[in-house]
N, C-alpha and C. Protein backbone atom coordinates (compact mmCIF):
# COMPACT_ATOMS: atom_id res chain seq x y z
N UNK A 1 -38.50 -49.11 50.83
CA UNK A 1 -39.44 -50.20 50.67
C UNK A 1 -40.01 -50.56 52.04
N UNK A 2 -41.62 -50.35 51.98
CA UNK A 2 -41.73 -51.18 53.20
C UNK A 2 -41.54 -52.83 53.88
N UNK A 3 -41.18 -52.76 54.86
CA UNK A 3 -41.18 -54.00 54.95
C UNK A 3 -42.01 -54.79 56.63
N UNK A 4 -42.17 -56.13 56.39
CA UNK A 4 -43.36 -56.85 57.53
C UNK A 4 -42.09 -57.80 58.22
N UNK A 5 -41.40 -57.37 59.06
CA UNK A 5 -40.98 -58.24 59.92
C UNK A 5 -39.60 -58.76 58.89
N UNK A 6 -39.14 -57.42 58.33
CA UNK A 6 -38.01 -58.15 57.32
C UNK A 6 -37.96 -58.39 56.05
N UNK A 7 -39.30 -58.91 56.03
CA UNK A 7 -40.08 -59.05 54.49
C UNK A 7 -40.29 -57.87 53.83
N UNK A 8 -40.28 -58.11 52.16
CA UNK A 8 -40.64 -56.91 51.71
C UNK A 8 -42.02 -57.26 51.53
N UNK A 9 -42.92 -55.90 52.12
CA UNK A 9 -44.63 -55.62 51.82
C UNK A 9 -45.00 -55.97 50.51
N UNK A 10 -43.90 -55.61 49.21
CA UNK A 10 -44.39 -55.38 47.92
C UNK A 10 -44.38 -56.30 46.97
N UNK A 11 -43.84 -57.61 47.60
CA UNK A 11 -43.84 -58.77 46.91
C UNK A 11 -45.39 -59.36 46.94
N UNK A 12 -45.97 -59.65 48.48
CA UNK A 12 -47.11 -59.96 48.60
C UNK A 12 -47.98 -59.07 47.94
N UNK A 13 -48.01 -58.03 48.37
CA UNK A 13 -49.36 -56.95 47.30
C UNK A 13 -49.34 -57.21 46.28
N UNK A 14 -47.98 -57.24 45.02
CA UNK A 14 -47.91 -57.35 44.02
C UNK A 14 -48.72 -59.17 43.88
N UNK A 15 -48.69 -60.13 44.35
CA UNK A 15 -49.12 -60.85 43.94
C UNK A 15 -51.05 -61.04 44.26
N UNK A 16 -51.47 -60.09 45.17
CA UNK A 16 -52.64 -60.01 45.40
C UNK A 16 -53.11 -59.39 44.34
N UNK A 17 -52.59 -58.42 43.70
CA UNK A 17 -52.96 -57.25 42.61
C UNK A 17 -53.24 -58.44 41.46
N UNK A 18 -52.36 -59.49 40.87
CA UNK A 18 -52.13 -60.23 40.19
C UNK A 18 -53.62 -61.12 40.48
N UNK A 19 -53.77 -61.87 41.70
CA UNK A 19 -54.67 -62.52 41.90
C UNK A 19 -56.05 -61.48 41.71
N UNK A 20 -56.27 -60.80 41.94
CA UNK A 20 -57.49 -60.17 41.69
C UNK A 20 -57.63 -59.76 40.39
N UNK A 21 -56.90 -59.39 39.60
CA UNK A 21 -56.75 -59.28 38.29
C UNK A 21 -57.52 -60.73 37.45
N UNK A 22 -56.69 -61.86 37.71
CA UNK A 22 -57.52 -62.81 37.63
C UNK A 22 -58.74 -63.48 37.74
N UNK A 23 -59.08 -62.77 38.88
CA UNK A 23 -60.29 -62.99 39.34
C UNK A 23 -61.39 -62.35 38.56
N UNK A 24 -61.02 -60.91 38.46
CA UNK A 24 -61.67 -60.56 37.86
C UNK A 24 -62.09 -60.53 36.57
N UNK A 25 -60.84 -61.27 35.64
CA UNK A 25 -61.01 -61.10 34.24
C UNK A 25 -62.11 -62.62 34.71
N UNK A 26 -61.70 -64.04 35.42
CA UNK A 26 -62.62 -64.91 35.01
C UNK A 26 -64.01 -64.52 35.27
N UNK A 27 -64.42 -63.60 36.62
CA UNK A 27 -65.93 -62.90 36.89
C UNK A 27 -66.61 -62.72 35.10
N UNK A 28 -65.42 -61.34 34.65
CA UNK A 28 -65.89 -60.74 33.63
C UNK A 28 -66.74 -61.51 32.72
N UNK A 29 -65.65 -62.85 32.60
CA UNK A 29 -65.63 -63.88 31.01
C UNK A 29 -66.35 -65.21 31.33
N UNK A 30 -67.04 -64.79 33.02
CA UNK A 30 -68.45 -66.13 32.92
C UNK A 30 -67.38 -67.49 32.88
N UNK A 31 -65.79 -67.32 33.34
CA UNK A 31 -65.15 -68.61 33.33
C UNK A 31 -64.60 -69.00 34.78
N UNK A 32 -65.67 -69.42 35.91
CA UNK A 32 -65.12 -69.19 36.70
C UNK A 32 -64.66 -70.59 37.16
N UNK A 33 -64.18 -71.75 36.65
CA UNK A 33 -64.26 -72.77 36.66
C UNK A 33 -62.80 -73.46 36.09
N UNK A 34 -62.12 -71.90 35.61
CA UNK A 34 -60.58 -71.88 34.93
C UNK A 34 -59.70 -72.20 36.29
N UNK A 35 -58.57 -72.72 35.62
CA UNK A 35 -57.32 -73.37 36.50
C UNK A 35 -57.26 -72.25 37.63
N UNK A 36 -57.13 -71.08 36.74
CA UNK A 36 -56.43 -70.35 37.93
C UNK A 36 -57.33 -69.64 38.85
N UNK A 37 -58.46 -69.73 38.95
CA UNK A 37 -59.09 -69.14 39.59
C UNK A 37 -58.96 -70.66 40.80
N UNK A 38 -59.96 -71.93 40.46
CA UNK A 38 -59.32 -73.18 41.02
C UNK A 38 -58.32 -72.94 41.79
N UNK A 39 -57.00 -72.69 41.63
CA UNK A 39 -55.51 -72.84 41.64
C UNK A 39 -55.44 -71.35 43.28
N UNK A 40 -56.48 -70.38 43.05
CA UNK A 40 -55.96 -69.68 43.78
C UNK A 40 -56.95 -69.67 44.73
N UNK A 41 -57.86 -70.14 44.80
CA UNK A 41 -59.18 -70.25 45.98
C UNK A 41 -58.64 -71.32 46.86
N UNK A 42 -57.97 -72.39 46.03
CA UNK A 42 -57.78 -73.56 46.75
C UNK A 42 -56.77 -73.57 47.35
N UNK A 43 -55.36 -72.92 47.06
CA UNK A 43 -54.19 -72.79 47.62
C UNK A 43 -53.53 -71.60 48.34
N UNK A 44 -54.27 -70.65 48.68
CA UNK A 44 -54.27 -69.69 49.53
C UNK A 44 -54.97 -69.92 51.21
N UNK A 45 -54.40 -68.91 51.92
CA UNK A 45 -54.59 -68.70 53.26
C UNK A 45 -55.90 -68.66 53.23
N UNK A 46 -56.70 -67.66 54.55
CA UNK A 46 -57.82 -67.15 54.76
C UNK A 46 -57.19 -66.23 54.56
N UNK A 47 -56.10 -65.77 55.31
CA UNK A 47 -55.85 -64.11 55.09
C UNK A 47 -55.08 -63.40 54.01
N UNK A 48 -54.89 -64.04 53.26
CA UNK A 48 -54.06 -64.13 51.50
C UNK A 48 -55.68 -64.25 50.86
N UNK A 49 -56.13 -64.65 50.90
CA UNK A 49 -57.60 -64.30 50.22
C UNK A 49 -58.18 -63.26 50.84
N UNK A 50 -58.62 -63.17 52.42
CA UNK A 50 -58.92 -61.89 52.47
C UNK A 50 -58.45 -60.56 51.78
N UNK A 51 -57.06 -60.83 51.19
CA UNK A 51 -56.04 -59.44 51.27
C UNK A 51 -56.06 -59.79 50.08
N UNK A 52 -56.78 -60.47 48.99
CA UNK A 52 -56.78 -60.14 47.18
C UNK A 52 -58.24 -59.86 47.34
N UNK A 53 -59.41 -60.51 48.31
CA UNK A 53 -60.77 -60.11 47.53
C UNK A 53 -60.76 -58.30 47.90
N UNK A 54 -59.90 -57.72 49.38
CA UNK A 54 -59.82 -56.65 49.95
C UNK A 54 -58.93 -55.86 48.09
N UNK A 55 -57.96 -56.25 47.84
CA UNK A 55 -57.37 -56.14 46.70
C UNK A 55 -58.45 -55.56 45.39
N UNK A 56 -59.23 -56.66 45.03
CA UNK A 56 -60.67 -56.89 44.49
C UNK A 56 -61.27 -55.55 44.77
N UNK A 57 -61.24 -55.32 45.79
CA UNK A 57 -62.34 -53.92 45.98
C UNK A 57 -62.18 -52.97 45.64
N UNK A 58 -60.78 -52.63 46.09
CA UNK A 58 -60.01 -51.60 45.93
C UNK A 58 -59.75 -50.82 44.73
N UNK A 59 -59.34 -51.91 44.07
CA UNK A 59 -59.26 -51.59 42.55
C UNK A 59 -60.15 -51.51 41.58
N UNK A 60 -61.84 -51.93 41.78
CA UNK A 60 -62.72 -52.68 41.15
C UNK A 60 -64.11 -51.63 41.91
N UNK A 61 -64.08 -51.36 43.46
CA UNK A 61 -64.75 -50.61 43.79
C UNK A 61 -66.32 -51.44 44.39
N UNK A 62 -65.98 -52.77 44.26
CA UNK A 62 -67.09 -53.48 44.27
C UNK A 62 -66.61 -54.75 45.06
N UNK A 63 -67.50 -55.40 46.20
CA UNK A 63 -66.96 -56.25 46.94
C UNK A 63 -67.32 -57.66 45.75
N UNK A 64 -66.17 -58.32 45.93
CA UNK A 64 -66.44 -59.47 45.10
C UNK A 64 -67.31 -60.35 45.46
N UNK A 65 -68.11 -60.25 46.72
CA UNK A 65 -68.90 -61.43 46.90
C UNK A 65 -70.23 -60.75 46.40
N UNK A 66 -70.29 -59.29 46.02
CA UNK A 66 -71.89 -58.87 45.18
C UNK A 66 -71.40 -58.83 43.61
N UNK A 67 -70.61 -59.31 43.35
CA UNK A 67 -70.57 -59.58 41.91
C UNK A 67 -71.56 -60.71 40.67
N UNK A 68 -72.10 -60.56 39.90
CA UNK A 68 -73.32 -61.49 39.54
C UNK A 68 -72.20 -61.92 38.58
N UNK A 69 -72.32 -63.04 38.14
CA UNK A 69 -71.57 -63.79 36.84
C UNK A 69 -72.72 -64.38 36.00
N UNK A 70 -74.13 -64.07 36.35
CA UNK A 70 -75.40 -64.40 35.08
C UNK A 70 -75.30 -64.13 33.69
C-alpha cells in the first residue's frame, strides 16, 4: 500500500473517487444545489478539491469547470 508520510494514499483517493462520482451524477441530473454537492464544495480544502475535480477528469475525461448543466 502506498503510503504519504505514514498515511495510507488509498483512503484519500478512495474518497475523491467518491466525491467526483457525486459530482458528477448531480452535473448529470441538473441538481446541483443537492446537500452533497453543498456539503463537499463547502467543507473541503483547496487541495482536496483540487485532487476530486483532478479525480473528475480523470475518470470523466473532461475538466469539470467546461461542463454545461443547461
Amino acid at each position: 500500500m502506498d503510503t504519504n508520510n505514514g498515511h495510507p494514499v488509498h483512503c484519500v483517493r478512495q474518497t475523491e473517487v467518491e466525491f467526483s462520482d457525486q459530482l458528477s451524477e448531480a452535473i448529470r441530473e441538473k441538481q446541483l444545489q443537492r446537500d452533497e454537492v453543498v456539503r463537499i464544495i463547502s467543507t473541503r480544502s483547496k487541495s482536496q478539491l483540487r485532487a476530486t475535480f483532478q479525480q473528475y477528469k480523470e475518470d470523466r475525461g473532461t475538466d469539470i469547470g467546461k461542463v454545461r448543466s443547461d
